[in-house]
Protein backbone atom coordinates (compact mmCIF):
# COMPACT_ATOMS: atom_id res chain seq x y z
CA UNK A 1 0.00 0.00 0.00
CA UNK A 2 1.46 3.20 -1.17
CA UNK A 3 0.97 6.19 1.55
CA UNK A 4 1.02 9.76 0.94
CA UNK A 5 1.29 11.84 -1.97
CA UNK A 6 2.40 10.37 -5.24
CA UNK A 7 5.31 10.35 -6.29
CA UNK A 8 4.78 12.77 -9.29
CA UNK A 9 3.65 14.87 -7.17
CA UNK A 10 6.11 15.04 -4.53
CA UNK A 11 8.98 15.22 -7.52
CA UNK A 12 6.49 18.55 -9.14
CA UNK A 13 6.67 20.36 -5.52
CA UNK A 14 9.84 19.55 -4.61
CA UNK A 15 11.32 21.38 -7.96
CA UNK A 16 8.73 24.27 -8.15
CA UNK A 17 11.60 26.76 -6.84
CA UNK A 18 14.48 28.33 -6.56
CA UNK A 19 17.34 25.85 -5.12
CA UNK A 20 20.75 26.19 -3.79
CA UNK A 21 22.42 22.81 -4.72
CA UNK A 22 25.46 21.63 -3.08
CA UNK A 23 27.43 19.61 -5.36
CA UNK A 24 30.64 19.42 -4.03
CA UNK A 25 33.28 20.43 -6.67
CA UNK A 26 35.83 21.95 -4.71
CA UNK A 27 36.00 20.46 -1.29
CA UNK A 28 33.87 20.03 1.79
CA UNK A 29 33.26 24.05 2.57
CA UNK A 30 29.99 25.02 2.95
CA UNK A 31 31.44 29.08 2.33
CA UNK A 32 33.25 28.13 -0.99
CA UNK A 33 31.27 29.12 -3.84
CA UNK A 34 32.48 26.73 -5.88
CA UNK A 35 30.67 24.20 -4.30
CA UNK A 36 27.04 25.70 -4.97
CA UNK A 37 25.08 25.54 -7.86
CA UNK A 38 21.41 27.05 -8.97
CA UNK A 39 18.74 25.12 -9.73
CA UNK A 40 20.10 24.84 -13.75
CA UNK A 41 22.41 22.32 -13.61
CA UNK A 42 26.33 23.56 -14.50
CA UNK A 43 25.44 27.24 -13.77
CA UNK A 44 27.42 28.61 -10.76
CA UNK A 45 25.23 30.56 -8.15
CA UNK A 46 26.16 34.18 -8.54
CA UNK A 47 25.06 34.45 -4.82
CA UNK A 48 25.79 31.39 -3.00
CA UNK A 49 23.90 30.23 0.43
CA UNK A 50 25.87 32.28 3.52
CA UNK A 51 26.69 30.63 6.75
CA UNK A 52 24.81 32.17 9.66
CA UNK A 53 22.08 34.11 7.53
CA UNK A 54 18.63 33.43 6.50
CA UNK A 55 18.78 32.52 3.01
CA UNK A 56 15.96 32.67 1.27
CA UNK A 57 16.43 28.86 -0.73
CA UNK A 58 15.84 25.60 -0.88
CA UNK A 59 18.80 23.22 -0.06
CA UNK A 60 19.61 20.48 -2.02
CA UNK A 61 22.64 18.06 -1.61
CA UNK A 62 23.21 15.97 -4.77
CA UNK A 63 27.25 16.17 -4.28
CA UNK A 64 27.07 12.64 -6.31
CA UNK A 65 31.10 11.61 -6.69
CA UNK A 66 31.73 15.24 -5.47
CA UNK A 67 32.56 16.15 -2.36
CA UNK A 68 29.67 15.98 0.62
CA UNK A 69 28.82 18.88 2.12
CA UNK A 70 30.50 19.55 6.08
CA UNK A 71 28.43 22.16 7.64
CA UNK A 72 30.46 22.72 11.40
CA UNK A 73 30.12 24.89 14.27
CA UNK A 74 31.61 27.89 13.14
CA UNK A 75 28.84 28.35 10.55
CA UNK A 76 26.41 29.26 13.62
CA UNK A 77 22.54 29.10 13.12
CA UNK A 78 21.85 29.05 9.64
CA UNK A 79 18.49 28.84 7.96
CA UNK A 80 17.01 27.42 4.43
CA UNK A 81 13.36 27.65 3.13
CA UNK A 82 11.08 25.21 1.25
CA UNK A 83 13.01 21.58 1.68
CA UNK A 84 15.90 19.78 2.60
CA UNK A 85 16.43 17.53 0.07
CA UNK A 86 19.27 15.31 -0.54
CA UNK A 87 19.80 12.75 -3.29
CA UNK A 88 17.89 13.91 -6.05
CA UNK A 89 14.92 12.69 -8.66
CA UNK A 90 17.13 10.79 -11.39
CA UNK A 91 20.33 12.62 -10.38
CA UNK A 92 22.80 11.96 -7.99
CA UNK A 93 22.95 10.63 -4.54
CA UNK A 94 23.56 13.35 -1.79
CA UNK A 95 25.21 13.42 1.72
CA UNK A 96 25.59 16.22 4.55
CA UNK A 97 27.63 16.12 7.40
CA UNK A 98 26.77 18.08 10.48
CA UNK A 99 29.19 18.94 13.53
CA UNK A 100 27.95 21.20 14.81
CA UNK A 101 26.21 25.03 14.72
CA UNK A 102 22.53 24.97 14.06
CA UNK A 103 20.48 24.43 11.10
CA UNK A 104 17.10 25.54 10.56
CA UNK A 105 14.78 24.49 7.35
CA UNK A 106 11.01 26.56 7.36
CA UNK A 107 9.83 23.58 5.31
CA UNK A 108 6.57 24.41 2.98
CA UNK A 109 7.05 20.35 2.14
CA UNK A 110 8.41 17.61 3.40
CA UNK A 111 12.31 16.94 4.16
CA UNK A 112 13.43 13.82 1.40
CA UNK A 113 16.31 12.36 2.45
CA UNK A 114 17.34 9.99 -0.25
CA UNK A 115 14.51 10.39 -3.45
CA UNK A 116 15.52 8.13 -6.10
CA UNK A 117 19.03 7.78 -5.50
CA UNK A 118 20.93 7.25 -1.88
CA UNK A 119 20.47 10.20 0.69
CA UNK A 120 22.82 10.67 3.88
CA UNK A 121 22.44 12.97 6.80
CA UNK A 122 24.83 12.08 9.23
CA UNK A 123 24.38 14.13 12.78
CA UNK A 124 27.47 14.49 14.87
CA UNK A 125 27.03 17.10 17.04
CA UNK A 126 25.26 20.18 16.60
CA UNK A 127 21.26 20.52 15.94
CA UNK A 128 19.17 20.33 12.81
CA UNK A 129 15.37 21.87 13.01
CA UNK A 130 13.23 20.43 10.30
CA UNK A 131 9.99 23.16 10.99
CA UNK A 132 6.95 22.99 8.80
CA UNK A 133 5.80 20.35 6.42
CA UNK A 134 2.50 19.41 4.75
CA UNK A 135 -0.42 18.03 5.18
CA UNK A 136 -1.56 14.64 3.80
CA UNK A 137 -4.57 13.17 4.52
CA UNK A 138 -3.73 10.10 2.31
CA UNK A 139 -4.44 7.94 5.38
CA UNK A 140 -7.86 7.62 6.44
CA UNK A 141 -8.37 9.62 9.80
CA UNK A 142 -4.66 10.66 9.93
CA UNK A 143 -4.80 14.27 8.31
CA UNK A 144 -1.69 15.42 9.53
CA UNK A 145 1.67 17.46 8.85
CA UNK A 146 4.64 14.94 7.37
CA UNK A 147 7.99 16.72 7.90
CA UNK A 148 10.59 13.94 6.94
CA UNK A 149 10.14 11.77 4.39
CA UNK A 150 13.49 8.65 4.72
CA UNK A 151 13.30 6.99 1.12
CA UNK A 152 11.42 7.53 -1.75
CA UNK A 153 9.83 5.64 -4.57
CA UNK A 154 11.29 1.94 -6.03
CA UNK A 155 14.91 3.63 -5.89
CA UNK A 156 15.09 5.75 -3.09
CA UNK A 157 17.02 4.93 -0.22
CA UNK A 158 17.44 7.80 2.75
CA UNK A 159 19.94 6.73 5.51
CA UNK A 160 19.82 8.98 8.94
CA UNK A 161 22.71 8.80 11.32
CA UNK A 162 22.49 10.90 14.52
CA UNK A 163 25.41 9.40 16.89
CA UNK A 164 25.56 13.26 19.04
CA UNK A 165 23.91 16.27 18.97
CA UNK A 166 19.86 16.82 17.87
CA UNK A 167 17.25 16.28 15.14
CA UNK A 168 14.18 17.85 15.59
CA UNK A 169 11.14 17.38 13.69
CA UNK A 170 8.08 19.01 14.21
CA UNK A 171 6.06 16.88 12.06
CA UNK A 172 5.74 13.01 11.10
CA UNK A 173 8.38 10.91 10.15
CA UNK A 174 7.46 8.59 7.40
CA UNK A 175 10.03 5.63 7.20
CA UNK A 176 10.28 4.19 3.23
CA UNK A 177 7.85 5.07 1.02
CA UNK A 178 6.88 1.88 -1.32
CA UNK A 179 9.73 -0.17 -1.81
CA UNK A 180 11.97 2.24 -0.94
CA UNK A 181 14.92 1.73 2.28
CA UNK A 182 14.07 3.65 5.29
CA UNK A 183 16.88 3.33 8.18
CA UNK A 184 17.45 6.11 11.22
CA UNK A 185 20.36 5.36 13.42
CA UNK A 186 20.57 6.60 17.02
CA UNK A 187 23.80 5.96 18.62
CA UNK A 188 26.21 7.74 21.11
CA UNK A 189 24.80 10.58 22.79
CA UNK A 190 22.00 11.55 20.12
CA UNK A 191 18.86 12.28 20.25
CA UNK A 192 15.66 12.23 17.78
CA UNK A 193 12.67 14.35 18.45
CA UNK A 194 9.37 13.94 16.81
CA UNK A 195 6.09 15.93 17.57
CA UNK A 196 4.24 14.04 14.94
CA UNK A 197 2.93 10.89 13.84
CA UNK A 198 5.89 7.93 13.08
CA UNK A 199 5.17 5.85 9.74
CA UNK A 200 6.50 2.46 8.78
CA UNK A 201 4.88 1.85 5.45
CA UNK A 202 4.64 -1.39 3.76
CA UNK A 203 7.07 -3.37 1.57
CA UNK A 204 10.24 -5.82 1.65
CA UNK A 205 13.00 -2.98 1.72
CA UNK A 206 14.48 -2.37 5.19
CA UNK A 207 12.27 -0.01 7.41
CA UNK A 208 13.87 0.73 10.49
CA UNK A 209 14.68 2.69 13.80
CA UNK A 210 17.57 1.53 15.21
CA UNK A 211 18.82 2.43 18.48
CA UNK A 212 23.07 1.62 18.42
CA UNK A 213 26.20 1.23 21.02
CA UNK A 214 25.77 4.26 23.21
CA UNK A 215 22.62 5.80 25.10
CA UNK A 216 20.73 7.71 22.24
CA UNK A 217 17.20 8.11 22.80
CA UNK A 218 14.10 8.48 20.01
CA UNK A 219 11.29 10.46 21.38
CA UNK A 220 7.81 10.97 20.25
CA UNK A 221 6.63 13.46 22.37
CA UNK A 222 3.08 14.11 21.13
CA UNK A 223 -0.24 12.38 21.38
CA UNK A 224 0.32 11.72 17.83
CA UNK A 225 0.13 8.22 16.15
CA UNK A 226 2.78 5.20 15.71
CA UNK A 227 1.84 3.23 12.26
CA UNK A 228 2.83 0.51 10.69
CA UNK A 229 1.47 -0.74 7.38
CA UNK A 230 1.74 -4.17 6.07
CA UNK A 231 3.12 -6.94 8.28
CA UNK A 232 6.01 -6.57 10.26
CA UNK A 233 8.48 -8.21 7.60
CA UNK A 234 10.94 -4.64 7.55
CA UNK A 235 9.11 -2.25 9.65
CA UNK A 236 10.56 -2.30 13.29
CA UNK A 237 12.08 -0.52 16.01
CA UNK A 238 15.61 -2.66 16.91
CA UNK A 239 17.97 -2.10 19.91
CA UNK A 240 21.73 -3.53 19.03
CA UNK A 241 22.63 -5.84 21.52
CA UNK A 242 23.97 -4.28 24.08
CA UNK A 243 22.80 -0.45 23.23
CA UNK A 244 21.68 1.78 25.93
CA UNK A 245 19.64 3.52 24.45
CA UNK A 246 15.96 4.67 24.84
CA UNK A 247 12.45 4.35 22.91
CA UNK A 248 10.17 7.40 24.50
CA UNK A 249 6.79 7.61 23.25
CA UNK A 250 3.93 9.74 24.81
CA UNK A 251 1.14 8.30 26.51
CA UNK A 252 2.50 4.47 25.96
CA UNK A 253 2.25 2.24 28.91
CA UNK A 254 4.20 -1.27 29.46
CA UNK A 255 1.68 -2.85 27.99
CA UNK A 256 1.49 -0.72 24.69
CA UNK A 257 5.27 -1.44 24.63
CA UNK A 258 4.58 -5.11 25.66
CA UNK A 259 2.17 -5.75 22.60
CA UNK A 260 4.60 -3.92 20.17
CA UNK A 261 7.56 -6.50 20.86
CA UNK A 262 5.17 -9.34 20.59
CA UNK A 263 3.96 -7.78 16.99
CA UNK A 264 7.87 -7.69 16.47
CA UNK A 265 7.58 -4.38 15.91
CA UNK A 266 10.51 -3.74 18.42
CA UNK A 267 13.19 -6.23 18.57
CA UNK A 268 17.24 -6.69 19.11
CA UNK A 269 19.47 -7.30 16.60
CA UNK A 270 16.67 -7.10 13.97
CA UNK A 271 15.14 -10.70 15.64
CA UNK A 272 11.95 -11.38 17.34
CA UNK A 273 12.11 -11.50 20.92
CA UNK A 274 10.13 -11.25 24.01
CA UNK A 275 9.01 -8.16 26.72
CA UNK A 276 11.45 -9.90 29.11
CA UNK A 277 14.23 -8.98 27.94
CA UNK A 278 13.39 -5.13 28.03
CA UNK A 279 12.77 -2.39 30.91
CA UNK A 280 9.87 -0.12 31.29
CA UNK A 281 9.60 3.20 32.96
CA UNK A 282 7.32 6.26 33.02
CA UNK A 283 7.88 9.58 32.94
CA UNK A 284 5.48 12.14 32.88
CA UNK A 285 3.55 11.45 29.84
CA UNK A 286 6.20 9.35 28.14
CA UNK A 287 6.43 5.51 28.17
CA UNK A 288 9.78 5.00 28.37
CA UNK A 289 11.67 1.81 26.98
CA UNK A 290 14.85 0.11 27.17
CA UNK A 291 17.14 -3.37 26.90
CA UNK A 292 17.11 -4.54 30.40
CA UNK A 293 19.99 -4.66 32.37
C-alpha cells in the first residue's frame, strides 16, 4: 500500500523553486562558492547560500562523486526555506555532514532524504530543526503534517545517522515510502525528536529505527500516532545488543510497549524476541523503553 502523496507529485513540488544545490566540486566548505550551484544544472550561483544568515532557498545536496557537504560549528545558526532535500529525482545521490552550529529548514514540504538515489544525513554534534511540512490526509483519519520523508519511490534509499547532537522534527516521520529503504540510526549521545505521527509503510526494503552502542534516545513526544502498514516483515524498532539507548513515546504504557515487541515491531538485533528482555519506565507522559539490564 502506497501512503502519501504520489510520487509525481512530490517530484512537481519539490522542484517548483528556486534551489541552492550543493554539489561538491571543490571540497567540503559550505562558504566556498564553488561548491554551490542554482537550480540549472552547470550554472554557478552568482550568490551562494551564507553561513549564519537566512537565506531565502531551498537546499539540495546531490554532491554525487563530489565532495559531501561539512556544515560545522563555526557556521552558527543558519536557515534554508522550502526543503531539505538530498539525493535527487534521477540525479545523484547526496550526503551532509553536520558537527555542529545549528540548522534551521522553514519547510513548505516535506524533508526527502534519499529520493531516487541514496540520501545521507549524518548528525554528529550540533542541531538540525526540520519546521513545517505538509499536510496529507492520504491515510484515512490521519490528516496530519509529514515533515521527513526517509526513502522515496522503487529507488530511493534515505539513511539517517544521529550518533551526538539533535534532530528535531516538528512533524511526522514517514520511514520508506513503497519499496523504498528507510533506516534512522541513534547511537552515542544523540537524540531524535518527533512531535508528529511515526510511519512504517509497507514493503520488503528495510524499514527501520535503530537504536546503536551508546545511550541515544528516540522520542515521540506528542499524542500523535505510531503506524505501521503491512506486516512486520521490515518495519521495526531494533535495539543492538547491548545499546543503551531509549524508545520514549507519549502516553504508551508497558503494555502498549509489551504488545509492540510481541507484533515484532521492536526487537534486538533485527530478531523477534520477548518483553522480558526489556525495561519499562514512566515519565510524565512518556512511556519510556529500554534493553534490560
Amino acid at each position: 500500500m502506497r501512503v502519501g502523496l504520489p510520487l509525481a507529485v512530490v517530484f512537481s513540488l519539490c522542484c517548483s523553486a528556486h534551489s541552492a544545490e550543493w554539489v561538491g566540486k571543490a571540497d567540503s566548505n559550505f562558504e566556498n562558492g564553488k561548491n554551490w550551484m542554482n537550480n540549472i544544472h552547470g550554472t554557478v550561483m552568482p550568490d551562494p547560500p551564507q553561513a549564519g544568515k537566512n537565506n531565502r532557498t531551498r537546499l539540495s545536496v546531490v554532491n554525487g562523486s563530489g565532495f559531501p557537504l561539512c556544515y560545522t560549528a563555526t557556521h552558527g545558526a543558519t536557515e534554508f526555506i522550502e526543503q531539505l532535500l538530498i539525493g535527487m529525482k534521477d540525479g545523484p545521490p547526496g550526503e551532509l555532514t553536520v558537527t555542529g552550529g545549528t540548522l534551521n529548514v522553514q519547510q513548505n514540504y516535506f524533508a526527502i532524504i534519499g529520493q531516487t538515489v541514496e540520501g545521507k544525513l549524518q548528525i554528529q554534534s550540533g542541531t538540525v530543526n526540520l519546521l513545517g511540512g505538509r499536510k496529507d490526509d492520504a491515510i484515512p483519519g490521519c490528516e496530519t503534517k509529514w515533515s521527513l520523508l526517509l526513502g522515496n519511490a522503487l529507488t530511493g534509499k534515505g539513511l539517517v545517522t544521529v550518533s551526538g547532537g539533535e534532530l528535531k522534527v516538528e512533524g511526522g516521520i514517514e520511514i520508506g515510502r513503497g519499496e523504498s529503504t528507510g533506516i534512522l540510526e541513534i547511537s552515542g549521545t544523540g537524540r531524535v525528536i518527533c512531535s508528529g505521527p511515526i510511519l512504517f509503510t509497507g514493503g520488503n526494503a528495510p524499514k527501520w529505527i535503530i537504536l546503536g552502542a551508546g545511550s541515544g534516545v528516540f522520542e515521540q513526544n506528542s499524542n500523535a500516532e505510531l503506524l505501521f502498514l503491512g506486516d512486520s516483515n521490515q518495519g521495526w524498532f531494533s535495539f543492538k545488543k547491548g545499546s543503551r539507548g531509549k524508545i520514549s513515546l507519549y502516553g504508551h504504557d508497558k503494555l502498549a510497549f509489551e504488545h509492540l515487541v510481541a507484533e515484532g515491531r521492536i526487537r534486538i538485533d533485527s530478531r523477534p524476541t520477548t518483553p522480558d528482555h526489556f525495561a519499562f519506565s514512566k515519565v510524565g507522559n512518556q512511556g519510556e523503553y529500554t534493553l534490560a539490564p
